[in-house]
Each structure stands twice: as structure tokens, then as C-alpha cells.
PDB file of N, CA and C in Angstrom:
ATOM      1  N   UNK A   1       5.501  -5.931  -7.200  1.00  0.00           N
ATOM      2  CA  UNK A   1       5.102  -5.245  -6.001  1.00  0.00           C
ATOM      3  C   UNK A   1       6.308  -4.524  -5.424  1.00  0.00           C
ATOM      4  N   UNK A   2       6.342  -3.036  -4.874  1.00  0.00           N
ATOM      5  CA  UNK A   2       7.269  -2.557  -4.004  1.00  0.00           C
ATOM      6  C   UNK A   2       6.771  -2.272  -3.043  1.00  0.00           C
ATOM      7  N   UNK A   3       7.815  -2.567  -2.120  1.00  0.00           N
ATOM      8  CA  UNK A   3       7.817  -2.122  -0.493  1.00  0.00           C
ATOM      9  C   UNK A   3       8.284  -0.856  -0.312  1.00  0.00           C
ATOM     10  N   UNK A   4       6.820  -0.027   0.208  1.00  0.00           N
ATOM     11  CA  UNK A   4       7.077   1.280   0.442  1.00  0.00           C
ATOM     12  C   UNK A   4       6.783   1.448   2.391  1.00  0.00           C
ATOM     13  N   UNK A   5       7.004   2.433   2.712  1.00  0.00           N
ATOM     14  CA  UNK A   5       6.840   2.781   4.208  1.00  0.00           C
ATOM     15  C   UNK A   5       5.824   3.756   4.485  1.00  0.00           C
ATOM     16  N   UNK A   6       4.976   4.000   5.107  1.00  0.00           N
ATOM     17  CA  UNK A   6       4.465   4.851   5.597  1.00  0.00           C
ATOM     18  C   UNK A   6       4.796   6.059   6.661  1.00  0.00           C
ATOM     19  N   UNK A   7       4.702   7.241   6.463  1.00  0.00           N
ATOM     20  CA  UNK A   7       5.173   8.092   7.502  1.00  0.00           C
ATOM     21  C   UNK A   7       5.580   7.859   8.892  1.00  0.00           C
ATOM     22  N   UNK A   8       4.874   6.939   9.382  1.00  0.00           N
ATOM     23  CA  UNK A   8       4.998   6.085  10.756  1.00  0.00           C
ATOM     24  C   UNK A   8       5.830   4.797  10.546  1.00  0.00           C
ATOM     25  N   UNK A   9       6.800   4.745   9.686  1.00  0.00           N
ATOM     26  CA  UNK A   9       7.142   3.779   9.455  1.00  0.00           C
ATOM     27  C   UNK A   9       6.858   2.242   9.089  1.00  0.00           C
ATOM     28  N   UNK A  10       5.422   1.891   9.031  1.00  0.00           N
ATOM     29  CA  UNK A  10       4.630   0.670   9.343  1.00  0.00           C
ATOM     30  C   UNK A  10       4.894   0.201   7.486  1.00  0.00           C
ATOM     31  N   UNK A  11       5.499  -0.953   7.048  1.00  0.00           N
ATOM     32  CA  UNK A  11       5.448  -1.176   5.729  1.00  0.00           C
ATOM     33  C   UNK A  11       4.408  -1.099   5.039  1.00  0.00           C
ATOM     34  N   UNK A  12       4.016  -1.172   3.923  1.00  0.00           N
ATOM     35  CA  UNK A  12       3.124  -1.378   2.793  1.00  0.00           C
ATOM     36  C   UNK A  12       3.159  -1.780   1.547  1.00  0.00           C
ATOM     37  N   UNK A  13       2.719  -2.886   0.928  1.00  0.00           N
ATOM     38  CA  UNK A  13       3.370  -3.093  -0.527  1.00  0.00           C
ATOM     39  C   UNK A  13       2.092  -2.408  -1.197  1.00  0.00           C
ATOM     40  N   UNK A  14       3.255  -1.977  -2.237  1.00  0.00           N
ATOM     41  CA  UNK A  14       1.980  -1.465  -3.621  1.00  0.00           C
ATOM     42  C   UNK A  14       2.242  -1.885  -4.651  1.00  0.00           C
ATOM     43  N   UNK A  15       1.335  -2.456  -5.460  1.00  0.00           N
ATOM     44  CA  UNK A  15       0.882  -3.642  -6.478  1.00  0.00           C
ATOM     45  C   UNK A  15       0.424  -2.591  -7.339  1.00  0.00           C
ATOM     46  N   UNK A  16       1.262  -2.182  -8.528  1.00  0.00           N
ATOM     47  CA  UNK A  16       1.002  -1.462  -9.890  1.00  0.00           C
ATOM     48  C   UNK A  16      -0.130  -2.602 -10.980  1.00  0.00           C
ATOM     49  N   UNK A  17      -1.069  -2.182 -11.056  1.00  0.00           N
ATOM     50  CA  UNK A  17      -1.682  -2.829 -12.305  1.00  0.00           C
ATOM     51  C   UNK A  17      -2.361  -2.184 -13.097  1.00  0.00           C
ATOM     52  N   UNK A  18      -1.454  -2.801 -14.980  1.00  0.00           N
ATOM     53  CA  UNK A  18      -1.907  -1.462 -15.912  1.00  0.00           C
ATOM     54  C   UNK A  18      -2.678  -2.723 -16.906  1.00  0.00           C
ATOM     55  N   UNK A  19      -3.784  -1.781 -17.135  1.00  0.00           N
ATOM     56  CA  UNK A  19      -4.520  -1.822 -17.904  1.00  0.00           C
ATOM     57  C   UNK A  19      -5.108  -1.316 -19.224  1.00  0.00           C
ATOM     58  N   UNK A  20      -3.991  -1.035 -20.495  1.00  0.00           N
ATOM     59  CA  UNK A  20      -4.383  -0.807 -21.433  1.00  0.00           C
ATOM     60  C   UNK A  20      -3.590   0.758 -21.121  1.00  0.00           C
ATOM     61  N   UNK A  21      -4.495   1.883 -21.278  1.00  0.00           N
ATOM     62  CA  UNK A  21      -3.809   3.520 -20.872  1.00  0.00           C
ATOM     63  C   UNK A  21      -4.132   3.436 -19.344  1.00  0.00           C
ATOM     64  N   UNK A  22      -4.569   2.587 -18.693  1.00  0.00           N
ATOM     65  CA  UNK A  22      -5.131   3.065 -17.206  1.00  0.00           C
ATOM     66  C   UNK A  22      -4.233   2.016 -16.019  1.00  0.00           C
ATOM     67  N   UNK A  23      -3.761   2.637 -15.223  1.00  0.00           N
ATOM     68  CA  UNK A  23      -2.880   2.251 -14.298  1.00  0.00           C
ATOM     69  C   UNK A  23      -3.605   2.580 -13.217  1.00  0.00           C
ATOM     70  N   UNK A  24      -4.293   1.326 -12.348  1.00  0.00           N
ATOM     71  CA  UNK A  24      -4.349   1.074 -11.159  1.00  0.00           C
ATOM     72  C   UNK A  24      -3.618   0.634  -9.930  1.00  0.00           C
ATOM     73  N   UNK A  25      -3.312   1.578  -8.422  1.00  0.00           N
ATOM     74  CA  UNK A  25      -2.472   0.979  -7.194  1.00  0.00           C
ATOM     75  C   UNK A  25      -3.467   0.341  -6.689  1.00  0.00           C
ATOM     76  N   UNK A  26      -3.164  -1.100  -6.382  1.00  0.00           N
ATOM     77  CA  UNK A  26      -3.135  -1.781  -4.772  1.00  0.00           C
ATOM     78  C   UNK A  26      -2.124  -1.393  -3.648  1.00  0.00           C
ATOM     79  N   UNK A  27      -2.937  -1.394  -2.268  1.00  0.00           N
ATOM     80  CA  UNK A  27      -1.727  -1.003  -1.340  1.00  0.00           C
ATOM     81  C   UNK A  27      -2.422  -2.617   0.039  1.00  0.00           C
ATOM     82  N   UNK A  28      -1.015  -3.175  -0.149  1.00  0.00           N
ATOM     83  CA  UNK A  28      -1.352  -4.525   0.383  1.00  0.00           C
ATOM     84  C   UNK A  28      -0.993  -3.890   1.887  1.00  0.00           C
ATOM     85  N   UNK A  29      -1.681  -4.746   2.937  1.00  0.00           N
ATOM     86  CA  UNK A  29      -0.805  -4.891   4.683  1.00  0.00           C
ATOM     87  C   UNK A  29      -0.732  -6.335   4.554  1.00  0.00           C
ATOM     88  N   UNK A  30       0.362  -6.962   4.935  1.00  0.00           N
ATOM     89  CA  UNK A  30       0.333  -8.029   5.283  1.00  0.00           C
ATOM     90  C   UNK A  30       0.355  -8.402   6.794  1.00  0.00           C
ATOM     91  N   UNK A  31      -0.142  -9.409   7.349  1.00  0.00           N
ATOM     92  CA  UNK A  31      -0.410  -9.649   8.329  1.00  0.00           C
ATOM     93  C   UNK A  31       0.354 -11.107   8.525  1.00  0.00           C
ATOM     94  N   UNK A  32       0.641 -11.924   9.952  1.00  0.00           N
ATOM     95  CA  UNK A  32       1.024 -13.299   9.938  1.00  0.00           C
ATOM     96  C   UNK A  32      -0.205 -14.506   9.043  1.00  0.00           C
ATOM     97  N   UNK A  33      -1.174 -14.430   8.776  1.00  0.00           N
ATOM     98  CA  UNK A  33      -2.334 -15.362   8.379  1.00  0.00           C
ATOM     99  C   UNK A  33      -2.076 -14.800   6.729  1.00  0.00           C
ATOM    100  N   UNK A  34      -1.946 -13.998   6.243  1.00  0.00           N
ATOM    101  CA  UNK A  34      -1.804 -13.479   4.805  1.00  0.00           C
ATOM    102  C   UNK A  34      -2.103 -11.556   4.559  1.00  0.00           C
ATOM    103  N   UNK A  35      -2.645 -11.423   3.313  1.00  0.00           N
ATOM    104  CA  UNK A  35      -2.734 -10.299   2.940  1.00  0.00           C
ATOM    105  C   UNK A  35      -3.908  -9.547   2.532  1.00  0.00           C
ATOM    106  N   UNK A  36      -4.169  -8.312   2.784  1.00  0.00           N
ATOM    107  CA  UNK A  36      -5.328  -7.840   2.544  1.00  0.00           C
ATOM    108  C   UNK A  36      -5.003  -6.418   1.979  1.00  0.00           C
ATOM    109  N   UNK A  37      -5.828  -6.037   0.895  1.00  0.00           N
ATOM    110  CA  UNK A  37      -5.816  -4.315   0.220  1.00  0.00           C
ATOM    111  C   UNK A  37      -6.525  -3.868   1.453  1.00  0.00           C
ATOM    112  N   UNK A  38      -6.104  -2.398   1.172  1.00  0.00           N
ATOM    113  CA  UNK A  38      -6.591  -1.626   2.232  1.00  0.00           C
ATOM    114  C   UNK A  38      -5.726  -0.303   1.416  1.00  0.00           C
ATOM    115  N   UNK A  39      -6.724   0.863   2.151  1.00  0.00           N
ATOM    116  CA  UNK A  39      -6.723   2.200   1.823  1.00  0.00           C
ATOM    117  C   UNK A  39      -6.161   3.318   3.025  1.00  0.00           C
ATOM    118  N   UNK A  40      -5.901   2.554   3.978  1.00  0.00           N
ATOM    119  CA  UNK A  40      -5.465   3.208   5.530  1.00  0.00           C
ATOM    120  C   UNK A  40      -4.435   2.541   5.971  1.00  0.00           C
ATOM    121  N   UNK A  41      -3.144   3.124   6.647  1.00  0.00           N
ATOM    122  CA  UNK A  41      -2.433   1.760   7.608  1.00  0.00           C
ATOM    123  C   UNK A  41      -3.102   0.960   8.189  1.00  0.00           C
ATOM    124  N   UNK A  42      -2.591   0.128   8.661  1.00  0.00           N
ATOM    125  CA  UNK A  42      -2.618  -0.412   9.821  1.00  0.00           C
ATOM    126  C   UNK A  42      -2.481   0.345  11.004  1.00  0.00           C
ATOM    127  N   UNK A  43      -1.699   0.582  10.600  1.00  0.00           N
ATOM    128  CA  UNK A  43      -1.061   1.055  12.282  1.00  0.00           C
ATOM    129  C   UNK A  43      -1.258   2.468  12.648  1.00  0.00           C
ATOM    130  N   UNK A  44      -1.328   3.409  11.982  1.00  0.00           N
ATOM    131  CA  UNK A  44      -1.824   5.153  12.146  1.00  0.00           C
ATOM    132  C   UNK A  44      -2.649   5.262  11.377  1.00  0.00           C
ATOM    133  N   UNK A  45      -3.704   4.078  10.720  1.00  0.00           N
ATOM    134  CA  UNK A  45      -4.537   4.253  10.128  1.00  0.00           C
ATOM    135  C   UNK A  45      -5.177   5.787   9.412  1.00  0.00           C
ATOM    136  N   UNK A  46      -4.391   6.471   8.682  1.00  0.00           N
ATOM    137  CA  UNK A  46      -3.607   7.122   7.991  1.00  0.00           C
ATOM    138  C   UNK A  46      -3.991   6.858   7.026  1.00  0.00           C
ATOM    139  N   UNK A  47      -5.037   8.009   5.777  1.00  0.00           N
ATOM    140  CA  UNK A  47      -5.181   7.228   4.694  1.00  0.00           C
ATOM    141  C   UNK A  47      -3.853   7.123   3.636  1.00  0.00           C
ATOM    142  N   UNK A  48      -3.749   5.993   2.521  1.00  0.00           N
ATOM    143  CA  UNK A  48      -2.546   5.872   2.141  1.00  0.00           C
ATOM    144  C   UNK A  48      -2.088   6.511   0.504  1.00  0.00           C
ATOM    145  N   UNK A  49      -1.132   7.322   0.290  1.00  0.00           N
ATOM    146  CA  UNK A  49      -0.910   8.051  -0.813  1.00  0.00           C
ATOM    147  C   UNK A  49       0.054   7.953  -1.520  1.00  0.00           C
ATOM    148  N   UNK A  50       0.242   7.528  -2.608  1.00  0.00           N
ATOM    149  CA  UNK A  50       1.717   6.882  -3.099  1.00  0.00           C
ATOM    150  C   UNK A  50       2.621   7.850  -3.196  1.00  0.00           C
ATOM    151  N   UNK A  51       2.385   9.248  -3.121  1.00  0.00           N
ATOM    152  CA  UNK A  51       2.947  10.469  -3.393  1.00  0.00           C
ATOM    153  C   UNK A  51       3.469  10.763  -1.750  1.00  0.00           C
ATOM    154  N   UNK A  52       3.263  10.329  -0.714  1.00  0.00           N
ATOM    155  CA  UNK A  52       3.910  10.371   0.516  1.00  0.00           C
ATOM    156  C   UNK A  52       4.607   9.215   0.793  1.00  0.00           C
ATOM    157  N   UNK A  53       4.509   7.988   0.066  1.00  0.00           N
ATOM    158  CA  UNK A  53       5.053   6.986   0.770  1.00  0.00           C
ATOM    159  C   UNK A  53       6.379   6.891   0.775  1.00  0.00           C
ATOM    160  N   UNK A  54       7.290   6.740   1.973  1.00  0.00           N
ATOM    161  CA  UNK A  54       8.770   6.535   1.707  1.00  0.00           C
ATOM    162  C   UNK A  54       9.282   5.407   0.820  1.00  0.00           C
TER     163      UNK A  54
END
């Protein structure tokens, strides 16, 4: 998993998983209770693009 940033600064991990020729992103938020995928920040709920992420 790497820790990338979002334009607004708010973290995000993204979870590479390859499958044969096909490479799928997860983009985790973690929260204090644990972790959840998601497609938007959190926080500028902002949809999320690995090609913008800092």
C-alpha cells in the first residue's frame, strides 16, 4: 500500500492489486475504528484519481 495525498491534502492509501495482465486500485480512508475503500475523499469529497494524487 502507498500513502498518497489528495489535492486538499487529506491522506489516502492505495492498494495496487494485479491480477494476471489486469491491475486493479483500491483507495483506502482510514478512520480511528478502521478502514474503508472509497472512490471520493473524505474530506473534499473529491472524486479520487491516481493520476492527481500527490
Amino acid at each position: 500500500m502507498q500513502k498518497r495525498y489528495c489535492s486538499c491534502g487529506n491522506p489516502v492509501h492505495v492498494q495496487y492489486i494485479n491480477r494476471g495482465a489486469r491491475r486493479r486500485l483500491l483507495f483506502w480512508a482510514f478512520a480511528r475504528e478502521g478502514g474503508a475503500t472509497t472512490c471520493t475523499c473524505p474530506h473534499c469529497r473529491r472524486t479520487l484519481n491516481i493520476n492527481e494524487l500527490r
